[in-house]
Each structure stands twice: as structure tokens, then as C-alpha cells.
N, C-alpha and C. Protein backbone atom coordinates (compact mmCIF):
# COMPACT_ATOMS: atom_id res chain seq x y z
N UNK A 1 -1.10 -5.00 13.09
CA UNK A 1 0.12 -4.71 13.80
C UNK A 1 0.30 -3.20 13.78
N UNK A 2 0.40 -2.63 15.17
CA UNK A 2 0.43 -0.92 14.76
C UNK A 2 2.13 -1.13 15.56
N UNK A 3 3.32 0.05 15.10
CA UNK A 3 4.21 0.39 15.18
C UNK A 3 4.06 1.46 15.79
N UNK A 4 4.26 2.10 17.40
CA UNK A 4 4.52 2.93 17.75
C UNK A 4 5.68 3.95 17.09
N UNK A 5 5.25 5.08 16.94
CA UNK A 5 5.73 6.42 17.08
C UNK A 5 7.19 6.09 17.58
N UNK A 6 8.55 5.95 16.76
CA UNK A 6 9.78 6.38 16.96
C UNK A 6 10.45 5.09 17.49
N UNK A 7 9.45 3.80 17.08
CA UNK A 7 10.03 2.46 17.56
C UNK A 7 11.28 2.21 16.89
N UNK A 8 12.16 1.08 16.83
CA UNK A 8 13.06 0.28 16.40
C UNK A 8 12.93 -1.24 16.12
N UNK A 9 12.17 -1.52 15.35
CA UNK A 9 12.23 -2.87 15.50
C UNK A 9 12.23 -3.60 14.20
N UNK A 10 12.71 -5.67 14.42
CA UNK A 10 12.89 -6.15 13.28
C UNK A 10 11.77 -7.29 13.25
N UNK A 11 10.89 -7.25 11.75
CA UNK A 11 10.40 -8.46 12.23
C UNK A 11 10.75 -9.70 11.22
N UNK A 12 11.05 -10.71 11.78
CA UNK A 12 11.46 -12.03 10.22
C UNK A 12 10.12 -12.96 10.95
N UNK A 13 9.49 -12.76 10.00
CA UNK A 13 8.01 -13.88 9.50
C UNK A 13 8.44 -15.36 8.75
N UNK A 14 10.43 -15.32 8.30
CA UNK A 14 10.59 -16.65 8.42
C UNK A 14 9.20 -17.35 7.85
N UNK A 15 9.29 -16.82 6.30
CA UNK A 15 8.19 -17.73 5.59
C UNK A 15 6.40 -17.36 5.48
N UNK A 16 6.62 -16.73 6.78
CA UNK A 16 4.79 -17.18 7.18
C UNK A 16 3.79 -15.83 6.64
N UNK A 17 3.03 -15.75 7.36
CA UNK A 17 1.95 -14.93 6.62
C UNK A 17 1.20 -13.82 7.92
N UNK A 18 0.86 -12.69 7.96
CA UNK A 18 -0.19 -12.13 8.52
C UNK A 18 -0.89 -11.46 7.85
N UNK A 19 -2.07 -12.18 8.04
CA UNK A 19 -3.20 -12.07 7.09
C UNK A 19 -4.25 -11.67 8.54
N UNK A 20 -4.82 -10.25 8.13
CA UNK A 20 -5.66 -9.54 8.80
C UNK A 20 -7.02 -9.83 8.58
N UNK A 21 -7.14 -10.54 7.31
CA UNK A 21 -8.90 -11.28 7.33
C UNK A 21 -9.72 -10.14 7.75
N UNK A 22 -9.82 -8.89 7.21
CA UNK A 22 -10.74 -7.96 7.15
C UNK A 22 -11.86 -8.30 6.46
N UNK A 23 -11.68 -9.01 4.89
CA UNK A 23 -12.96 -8.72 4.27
C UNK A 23 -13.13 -7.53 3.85
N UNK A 24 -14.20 -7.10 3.55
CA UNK A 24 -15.19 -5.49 3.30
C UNK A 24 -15.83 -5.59 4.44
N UNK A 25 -15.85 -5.51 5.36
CA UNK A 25 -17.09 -5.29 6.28
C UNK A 25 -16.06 -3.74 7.36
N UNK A 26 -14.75 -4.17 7.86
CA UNK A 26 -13.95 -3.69 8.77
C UNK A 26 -13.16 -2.47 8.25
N UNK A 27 -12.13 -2.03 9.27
CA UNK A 27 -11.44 -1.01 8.64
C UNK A 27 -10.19 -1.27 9.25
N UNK A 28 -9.16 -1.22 7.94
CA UNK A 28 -7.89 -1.24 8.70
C UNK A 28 -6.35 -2.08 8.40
N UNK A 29 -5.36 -1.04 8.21
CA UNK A 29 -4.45 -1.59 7.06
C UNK A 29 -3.90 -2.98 7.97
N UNK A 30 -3.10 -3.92 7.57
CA UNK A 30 -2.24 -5.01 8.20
C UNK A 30 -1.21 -4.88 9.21
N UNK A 31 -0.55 -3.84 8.44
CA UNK A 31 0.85 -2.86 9.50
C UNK A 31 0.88 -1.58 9.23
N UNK A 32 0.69 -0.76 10.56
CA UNK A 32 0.35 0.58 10.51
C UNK A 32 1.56 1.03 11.13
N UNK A 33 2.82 1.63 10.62
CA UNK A 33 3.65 2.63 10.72
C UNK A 33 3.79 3.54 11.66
N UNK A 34 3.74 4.12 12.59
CA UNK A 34 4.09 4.92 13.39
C UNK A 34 5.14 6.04 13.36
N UNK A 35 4.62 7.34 13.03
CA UNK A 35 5.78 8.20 12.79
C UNK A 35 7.53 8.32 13.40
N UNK A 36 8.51 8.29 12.37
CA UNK A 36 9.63 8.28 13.20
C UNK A 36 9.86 7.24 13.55
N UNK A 37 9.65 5.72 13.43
CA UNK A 37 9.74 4.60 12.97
C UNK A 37 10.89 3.81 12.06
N UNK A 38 11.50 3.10 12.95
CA UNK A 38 12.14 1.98 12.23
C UNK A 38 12.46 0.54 12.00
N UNK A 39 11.87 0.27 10.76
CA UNK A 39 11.32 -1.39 11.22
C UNK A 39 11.83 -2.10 9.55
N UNK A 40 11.78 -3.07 10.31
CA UNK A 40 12.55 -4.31 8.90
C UNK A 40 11.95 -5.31 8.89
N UNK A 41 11.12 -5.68 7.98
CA UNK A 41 10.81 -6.92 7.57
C UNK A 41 10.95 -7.75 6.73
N UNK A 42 11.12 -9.15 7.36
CA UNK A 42 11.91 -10.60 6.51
C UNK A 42 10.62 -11.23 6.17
N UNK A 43 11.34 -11.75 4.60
CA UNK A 43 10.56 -13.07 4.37
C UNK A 43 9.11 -13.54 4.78
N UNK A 44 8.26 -12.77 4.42
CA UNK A 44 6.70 -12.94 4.33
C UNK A 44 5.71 -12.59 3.77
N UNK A 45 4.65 -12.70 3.69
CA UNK A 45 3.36 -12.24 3.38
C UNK A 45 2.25 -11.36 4.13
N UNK A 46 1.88 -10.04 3.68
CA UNK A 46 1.54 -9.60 4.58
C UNK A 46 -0.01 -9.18 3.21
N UNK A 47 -0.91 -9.50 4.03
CA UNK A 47 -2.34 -9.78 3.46
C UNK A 47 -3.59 -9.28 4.18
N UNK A 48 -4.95 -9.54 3.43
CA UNK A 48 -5.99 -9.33 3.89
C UNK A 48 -6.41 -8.45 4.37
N UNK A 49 -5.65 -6.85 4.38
CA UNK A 49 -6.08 -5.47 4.78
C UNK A 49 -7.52 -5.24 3.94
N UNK A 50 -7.85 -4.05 4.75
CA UNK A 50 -9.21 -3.62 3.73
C UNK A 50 -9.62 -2.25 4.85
N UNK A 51 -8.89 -1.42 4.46
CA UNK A 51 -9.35 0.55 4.51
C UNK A 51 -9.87 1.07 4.03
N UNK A 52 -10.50 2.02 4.53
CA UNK A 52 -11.63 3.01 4.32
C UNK A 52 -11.42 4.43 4.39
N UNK A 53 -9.63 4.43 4.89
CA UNK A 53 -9.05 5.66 4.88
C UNK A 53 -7.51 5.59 4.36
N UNK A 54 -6.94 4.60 3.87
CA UNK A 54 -5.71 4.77 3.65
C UNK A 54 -5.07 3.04 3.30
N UNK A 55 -4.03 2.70 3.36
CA UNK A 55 -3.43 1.49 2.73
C UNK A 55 -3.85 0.89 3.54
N UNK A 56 -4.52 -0.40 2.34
CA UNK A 56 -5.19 -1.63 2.95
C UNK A 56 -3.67 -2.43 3.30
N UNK A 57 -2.21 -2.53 2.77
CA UNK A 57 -1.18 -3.33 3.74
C UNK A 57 -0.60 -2.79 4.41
N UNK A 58 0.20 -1.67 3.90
CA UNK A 58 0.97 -1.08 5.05
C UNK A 58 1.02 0.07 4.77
N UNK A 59 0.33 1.38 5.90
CA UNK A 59 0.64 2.16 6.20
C UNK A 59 2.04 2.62 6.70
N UNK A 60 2.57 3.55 6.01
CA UNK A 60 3.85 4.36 6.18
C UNK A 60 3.84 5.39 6.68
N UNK A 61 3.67 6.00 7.98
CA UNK A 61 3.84 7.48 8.29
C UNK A 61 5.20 8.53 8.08
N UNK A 62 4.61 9.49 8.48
CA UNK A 62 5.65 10.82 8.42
C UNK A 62 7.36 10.63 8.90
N UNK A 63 8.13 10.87 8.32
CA UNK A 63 9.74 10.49 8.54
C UNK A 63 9.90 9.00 9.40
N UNK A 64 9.17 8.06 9.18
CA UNK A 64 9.89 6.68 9.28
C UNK A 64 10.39 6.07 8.26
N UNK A 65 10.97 4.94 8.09
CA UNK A 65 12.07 4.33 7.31
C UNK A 65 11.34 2.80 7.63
N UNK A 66 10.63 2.09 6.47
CA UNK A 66 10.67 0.80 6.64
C UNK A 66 11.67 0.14 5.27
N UNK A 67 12.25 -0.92 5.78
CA UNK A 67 12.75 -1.84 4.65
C UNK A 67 12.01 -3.32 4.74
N UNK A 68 11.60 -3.59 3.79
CA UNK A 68 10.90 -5.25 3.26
C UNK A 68 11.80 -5.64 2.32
N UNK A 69 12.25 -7.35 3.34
CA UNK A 69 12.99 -7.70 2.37
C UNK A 69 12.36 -9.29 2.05
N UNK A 70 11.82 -9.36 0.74
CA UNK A 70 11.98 -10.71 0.64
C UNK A 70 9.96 -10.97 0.93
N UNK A 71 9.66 -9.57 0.57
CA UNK A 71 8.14 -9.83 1.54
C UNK A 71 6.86 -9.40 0.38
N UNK A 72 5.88 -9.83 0.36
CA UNK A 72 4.55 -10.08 -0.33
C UNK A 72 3.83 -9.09 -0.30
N UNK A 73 3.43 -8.42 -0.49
CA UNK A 73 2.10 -7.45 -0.19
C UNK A 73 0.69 -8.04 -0.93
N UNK A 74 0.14 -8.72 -0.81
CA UNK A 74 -0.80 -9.24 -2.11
C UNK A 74 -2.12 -9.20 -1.25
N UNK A 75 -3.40 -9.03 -1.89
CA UNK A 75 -4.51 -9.27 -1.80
C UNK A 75 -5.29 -8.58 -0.30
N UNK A 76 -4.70 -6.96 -0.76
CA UNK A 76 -4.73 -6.26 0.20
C UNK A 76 -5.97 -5.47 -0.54
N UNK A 77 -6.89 -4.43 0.21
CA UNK A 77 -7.92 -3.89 -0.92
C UNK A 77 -8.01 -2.33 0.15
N UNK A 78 -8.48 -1.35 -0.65
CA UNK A 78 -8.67 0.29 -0.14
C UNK A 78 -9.81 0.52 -1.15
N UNK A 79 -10.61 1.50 -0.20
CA UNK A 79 -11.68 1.74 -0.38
C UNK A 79 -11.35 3.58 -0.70
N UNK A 80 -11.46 4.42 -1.27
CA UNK A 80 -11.82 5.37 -1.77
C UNK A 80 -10.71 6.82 -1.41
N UNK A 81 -9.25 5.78 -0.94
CA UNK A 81 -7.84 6.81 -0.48
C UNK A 81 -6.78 6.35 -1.72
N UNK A 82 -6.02 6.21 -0.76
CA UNK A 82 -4.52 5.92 -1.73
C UNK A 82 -3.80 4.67 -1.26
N UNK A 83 -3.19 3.74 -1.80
CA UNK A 83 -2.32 3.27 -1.23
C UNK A 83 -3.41 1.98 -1.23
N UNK A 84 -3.72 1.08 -2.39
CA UNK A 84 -4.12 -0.32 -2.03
C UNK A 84 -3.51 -1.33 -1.55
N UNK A 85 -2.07 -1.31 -1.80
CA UNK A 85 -1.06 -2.30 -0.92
C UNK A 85 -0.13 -1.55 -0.27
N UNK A 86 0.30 -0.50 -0.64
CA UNK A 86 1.25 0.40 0.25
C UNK A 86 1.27 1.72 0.61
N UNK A 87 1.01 2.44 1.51
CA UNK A 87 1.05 3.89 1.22
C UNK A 87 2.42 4.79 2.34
N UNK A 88 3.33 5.70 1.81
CA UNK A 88 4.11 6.45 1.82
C UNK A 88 4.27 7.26 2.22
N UNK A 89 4.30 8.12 3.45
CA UNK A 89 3.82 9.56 3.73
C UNK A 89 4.76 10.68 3.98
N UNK A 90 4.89 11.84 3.82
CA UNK A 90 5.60 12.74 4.22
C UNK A 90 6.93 12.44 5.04
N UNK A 91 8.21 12.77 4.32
CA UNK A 91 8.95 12.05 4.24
C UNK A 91 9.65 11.05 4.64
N UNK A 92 8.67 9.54 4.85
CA UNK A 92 8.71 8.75 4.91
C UNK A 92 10.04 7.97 3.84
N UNK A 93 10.41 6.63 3.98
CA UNK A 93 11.56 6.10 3.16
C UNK A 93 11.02 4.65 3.21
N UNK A 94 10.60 4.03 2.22
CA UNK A 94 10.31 2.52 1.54
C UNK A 94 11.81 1.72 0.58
N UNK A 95 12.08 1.31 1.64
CA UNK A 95 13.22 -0.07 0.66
C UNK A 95 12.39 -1.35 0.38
N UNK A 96 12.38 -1.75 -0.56
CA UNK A 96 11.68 -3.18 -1.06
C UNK A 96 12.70 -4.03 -1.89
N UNK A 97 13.13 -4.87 -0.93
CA UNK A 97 14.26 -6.50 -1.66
C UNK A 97 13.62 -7.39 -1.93
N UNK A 98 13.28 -7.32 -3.26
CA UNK A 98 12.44 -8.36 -3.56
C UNK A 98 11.35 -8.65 -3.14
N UNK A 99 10.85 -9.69 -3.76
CA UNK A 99 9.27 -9.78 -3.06
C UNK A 99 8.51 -9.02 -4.25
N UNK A 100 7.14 -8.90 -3.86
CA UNK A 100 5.98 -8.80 -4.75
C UNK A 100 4.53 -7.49 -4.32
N UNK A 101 4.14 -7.01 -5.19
CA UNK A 101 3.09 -6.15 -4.76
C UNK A 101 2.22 -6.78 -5.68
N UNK A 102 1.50 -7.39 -5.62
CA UNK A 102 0.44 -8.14 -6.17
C UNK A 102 -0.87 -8.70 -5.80
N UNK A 103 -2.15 -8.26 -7.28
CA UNK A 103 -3.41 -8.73 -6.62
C UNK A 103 -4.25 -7.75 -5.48
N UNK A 104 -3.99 -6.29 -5.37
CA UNK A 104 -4.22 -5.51 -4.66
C UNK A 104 -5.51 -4.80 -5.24
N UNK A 105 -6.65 -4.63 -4.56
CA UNK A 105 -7.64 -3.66 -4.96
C UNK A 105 -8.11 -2.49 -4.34
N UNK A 106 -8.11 -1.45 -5.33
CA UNK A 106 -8.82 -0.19 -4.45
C UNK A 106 -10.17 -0.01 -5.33
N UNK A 107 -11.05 0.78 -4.75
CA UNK A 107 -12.24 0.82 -4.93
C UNK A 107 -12.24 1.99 -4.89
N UNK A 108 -13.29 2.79 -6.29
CA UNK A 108 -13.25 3.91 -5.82
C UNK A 108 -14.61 4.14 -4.94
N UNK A 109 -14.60 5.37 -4.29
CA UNK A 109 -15.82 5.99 -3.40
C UNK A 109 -16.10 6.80 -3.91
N UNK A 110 -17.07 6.98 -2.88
CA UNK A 110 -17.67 8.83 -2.57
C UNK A 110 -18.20 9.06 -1.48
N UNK A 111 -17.61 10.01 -1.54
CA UNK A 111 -18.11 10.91 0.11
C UNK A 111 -19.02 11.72 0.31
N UNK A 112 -20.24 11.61 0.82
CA UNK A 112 -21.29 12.13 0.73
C UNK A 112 -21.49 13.11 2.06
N UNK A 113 -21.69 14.46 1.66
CA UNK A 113 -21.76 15.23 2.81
C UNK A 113 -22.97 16.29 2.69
N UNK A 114 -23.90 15.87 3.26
CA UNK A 114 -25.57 16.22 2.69
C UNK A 114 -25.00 16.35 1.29
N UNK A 115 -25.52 17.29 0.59
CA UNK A 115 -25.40 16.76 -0.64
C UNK A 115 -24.33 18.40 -1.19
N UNK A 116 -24.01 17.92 -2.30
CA UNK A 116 -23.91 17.43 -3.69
C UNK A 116 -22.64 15.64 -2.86
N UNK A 117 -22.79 15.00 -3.55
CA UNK A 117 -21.69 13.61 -3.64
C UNK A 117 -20.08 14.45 -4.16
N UNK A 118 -19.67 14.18 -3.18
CA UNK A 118 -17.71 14.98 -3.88
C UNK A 118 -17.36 13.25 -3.74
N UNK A 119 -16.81 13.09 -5.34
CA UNK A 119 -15.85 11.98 -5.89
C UNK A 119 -14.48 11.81 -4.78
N UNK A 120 -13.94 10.69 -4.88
CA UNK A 120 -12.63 10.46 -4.22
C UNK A 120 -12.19 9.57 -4.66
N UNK A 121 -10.75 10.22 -6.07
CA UNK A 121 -10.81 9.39 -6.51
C UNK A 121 -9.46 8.37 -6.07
N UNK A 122 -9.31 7.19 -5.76
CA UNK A 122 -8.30 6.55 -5.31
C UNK A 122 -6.76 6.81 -6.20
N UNK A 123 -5.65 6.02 -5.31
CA UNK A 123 -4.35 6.94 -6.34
C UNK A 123 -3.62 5.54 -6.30
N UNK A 124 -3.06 5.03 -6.59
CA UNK A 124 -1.24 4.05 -6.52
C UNK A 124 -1.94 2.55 -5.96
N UNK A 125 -1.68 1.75 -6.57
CA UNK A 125 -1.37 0.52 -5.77
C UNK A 125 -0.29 0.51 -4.74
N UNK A 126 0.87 0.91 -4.79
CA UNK A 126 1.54 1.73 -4.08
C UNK A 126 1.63 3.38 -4.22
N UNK A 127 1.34 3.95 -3.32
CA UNK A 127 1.02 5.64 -3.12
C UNK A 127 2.24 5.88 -2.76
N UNK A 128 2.99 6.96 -3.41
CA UNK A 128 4.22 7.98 -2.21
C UNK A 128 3.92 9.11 -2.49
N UNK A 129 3.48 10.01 -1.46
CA UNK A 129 3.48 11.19 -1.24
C UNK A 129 4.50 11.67 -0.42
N UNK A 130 4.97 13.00 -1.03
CA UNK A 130 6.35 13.20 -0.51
C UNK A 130 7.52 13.03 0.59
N UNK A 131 7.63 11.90 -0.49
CA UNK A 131 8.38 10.59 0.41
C UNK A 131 9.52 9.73 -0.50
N UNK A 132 9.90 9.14 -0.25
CA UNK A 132 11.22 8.31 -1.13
C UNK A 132 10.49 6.85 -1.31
N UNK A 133 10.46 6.19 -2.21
CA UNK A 133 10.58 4.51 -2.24
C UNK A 133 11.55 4.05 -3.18
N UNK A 134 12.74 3.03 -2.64
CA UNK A 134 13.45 2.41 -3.62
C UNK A 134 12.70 0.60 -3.98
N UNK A 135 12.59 0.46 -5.37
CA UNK A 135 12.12 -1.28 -4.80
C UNK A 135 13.38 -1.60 -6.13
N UNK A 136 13.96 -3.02 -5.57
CA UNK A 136 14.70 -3.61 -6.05
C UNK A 136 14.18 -5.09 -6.45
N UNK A 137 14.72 -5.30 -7.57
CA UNK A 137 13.69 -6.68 -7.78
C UNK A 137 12.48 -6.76 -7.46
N UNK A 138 11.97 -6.17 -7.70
CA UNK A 138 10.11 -6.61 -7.38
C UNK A 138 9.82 -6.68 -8.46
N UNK A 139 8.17 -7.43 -8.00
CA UNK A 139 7.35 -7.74 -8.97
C UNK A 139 5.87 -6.82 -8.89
N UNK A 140 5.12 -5.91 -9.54
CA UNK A 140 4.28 -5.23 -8.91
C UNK A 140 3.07 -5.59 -10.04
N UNK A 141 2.30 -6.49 -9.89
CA UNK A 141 1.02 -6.93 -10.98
C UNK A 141 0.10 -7.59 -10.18
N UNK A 142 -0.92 -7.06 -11.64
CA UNK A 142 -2.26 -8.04 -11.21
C UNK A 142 -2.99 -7.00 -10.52
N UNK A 143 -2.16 -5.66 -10.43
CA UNK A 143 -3.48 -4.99 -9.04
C UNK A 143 -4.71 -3.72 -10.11
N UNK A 144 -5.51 -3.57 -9.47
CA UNK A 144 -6.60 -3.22 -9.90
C UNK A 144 -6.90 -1.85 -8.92
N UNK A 145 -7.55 -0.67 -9.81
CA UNK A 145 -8.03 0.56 -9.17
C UNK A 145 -9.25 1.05 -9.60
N UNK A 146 -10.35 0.74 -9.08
CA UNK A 146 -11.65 0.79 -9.31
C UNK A 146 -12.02 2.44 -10.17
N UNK A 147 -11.65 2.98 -11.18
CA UNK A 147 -12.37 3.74 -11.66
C UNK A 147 -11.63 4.21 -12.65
N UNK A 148 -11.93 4.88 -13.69
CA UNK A 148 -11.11 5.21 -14.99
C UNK A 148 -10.63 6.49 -14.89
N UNK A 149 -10.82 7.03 -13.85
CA UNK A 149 -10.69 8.39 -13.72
C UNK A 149 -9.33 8.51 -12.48
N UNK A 150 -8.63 7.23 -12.27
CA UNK A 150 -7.43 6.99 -11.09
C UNK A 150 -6.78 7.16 -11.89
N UNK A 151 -5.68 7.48 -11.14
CA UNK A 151 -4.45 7.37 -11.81
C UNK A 151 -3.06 6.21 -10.83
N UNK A 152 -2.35 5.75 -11.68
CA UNK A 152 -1.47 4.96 -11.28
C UNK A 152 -1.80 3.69 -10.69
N UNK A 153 -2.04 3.12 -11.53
CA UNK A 153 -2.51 1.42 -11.18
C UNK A 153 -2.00 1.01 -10.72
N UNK A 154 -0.65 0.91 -10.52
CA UNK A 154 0.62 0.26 -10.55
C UNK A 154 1.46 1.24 -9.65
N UNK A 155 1.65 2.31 -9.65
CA UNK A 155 2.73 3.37 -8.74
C UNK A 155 2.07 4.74 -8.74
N UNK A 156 1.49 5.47 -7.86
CA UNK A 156 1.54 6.65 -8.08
C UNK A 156 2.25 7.82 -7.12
N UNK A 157 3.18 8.37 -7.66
CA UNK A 157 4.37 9.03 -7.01
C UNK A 157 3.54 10.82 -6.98
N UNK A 158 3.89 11.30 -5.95
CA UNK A 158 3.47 12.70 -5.54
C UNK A 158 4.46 13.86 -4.73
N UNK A 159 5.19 14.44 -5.69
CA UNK A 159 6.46 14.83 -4.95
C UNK A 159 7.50 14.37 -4.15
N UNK A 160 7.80 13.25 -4.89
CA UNK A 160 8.38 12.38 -4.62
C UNK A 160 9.41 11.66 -5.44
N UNK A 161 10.58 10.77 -4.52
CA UNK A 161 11.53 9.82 -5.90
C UNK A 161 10.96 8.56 -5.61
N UNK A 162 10.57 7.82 -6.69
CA UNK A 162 10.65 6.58 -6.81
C UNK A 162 11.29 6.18 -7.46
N UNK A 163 12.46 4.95 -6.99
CA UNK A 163 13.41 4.37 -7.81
C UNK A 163 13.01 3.10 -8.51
N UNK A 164 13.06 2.41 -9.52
CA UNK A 164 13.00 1.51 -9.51
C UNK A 164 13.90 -0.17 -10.39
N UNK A 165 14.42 -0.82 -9.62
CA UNK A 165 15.48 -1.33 -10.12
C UNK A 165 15.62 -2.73 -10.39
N UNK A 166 15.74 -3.43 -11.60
CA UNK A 166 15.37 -4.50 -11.66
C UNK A 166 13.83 -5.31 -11.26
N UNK A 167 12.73 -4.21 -12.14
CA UNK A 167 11.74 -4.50 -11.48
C UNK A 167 10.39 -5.28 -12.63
N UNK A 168 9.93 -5.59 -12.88
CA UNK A 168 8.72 -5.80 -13.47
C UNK A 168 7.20 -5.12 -13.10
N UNK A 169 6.91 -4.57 -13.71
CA UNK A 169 5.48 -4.12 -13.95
C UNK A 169 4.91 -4.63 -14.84
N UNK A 170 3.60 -5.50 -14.55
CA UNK A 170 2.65 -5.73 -15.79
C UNK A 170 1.29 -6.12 -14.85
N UNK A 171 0.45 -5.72 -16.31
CA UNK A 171 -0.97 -6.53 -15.57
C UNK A 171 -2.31 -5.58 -14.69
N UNK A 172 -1.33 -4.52 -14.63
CA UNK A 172 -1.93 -3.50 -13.61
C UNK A 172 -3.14 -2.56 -14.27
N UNK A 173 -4.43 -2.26 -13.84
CA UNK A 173 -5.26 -1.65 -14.52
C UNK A 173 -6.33 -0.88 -13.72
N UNK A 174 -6.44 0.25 -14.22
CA UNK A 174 -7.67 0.90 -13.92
C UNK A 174 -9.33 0.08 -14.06
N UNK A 175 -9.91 0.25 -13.50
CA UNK A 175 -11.42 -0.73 -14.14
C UNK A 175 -12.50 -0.23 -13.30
N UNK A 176 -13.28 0.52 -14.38
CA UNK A 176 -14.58 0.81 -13.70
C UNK A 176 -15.18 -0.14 -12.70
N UNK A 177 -14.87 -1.17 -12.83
CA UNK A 177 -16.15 -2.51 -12.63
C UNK A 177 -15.11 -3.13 -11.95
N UNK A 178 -14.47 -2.82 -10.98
CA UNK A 178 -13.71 -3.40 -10.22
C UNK A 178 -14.09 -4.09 -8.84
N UNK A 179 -14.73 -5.19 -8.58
CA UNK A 179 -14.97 -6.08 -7.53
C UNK A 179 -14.04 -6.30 -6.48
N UNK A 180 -14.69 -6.25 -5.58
CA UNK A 180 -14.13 -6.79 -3.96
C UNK A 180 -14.56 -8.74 -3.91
């Protein structure tokens, strides 16, 4: 689902699921943000991303505003950026009512450019780069960041506020040996 640039819109998934069924083979988050953007989402599951440049669920661009209420991010995976279930961008704004960030994998890479290999190392199961996220009631576990040398398994904030309120964190881990 891509979000044009400076849209308005609401979506209620009313239960259900979009699941992008990437796999590892493809590229490409679930819901891609559109700068200047405003969008609301009800009650769902949003799944099966898998990037090679940025959040395997939902991409957040530059000064849009999404709110999720009531919604899943789980079993989303990123390959060698930021943002395995969510990523945040320049001053972007994330509300989260409840609901779950869970079961998310990033992988780390490398970028090979003739040579020497330059590392890249992945950041946040949810990423905010200078940007705002409030989450209320959530649940954010189980997610995984392929290398010992990441930081923020679980949240990694970058000039930025992250609030967080009535929330649970557990479970979340760095791991060399982290499988797709």
C-alpha cells in the first residue's frame, strides 16, 4: 500500500490482515508513507514486509502523522537499514493505541562496493529518526536484530522523543545468528 505525498486518509481493516507475502526474495515495506501524509489505521494486522532499504512494515516519511489504533505490526523482516517493523523519518509523528510490535526481523548486511565490504549495521525494531513516536499500551517483543554490534532491539530513537506509556517490552534481542 503506498500513501501518496500529502494524502488524508482512514483505513479500518475491521479485524483483517495485509500481509504482503514478500518472503526474502522481494523488496518492499507493507505501507509506505508518503511525505506530508495523514492516515489512521483501525484494528489490524499488517505483515509479511521484507526490505532491503528501509522498514519491512511501515514506512513513515518526512512531516507525516500516522496514528495505529488497535493494529499488529508482526512478522515483518529488514535487511541491512533501520526500522524492522516500523521506521520514522524526519519529522514525522507515530501514535500507537494499542496493538503489538512483534516477531519482527532485521538482518544485518553489507554493502559491497568493489572492495573493501563497509558493514551496515541495522538500528530499532522500531527506528525514529528525528521524529516523535507516542505508543500507548503496546506490546513490543519477540523481535530480533541480526548482529551484536546493533543497537536497539526493541526501540532505537535518533534525535528524537519517544514516549512510552503503559507499555511492555520483553523478549527483544540482538543475535548474531539471526534467521529469516
Amino acid at each position: 500500500v503506498s500513501i501518496p505525498e500529502n494524502a488524508r486518509m482512514t483505513l479500518n481493516l475491521n479485524g483483517h490482515t495485509i500481509d504482503r507475502d514478500m518472503g526474502s526474495v522481494w523488496n518492499g515495506e507493507v505501507i509506505y508513507v508518503s511525505a506530508s501524509a495523514d492516515v489512521i489505521i483501525n484494528d489490524g494486522t499488517i505483515t509479511g514486509g521484507y526490505s532491503r532499504t528501509g522498514a519491512g512494515g511501515i514506512h513513515i516519511k518526512d512531516n507525516a502523522r500516522v496514528i495505529l489504533n488497535d493494529v499488529k505490526v508482526d512478522k515483518n523482516k529488514s535487511k541491512g537499514t533501520n526500522g524492522a517493523a516500523i521506521a520514522v523519518y524526519n519529522g514525522a509523528t507515530l501514535v500507537m493505541n494499542g496493538g503489538s510490535i512483534s516477531d519482527n526481523v532485521m538482518k544485518y548486511d553489507a554493502i559491497v562496493i568493489l572492495l573493501p565490504v563497509i558493514p551496515c549495521y541495522p538500528y530499532g525494531t522500531l527506528y525514529v529518526e528525528d521524529a516523535t513516536a507516542t505508543l500507548n499500551n503496546v506490546t513490543i517483543s519477540d523481535n530480533t536484530v541480526g548482529t551484536s554490534d546493533a543497537e536497539g532491539a526493541a526501540i532505537y530513537a535518533d534525535s528524537s522523543t519517544v514516549t512510552l506509556n503503559d507499555c511492555v517490552v520483553s523478549g527483544n534481542i540482538n543475535n548474531e545468528k539471526a534467521h529469516y
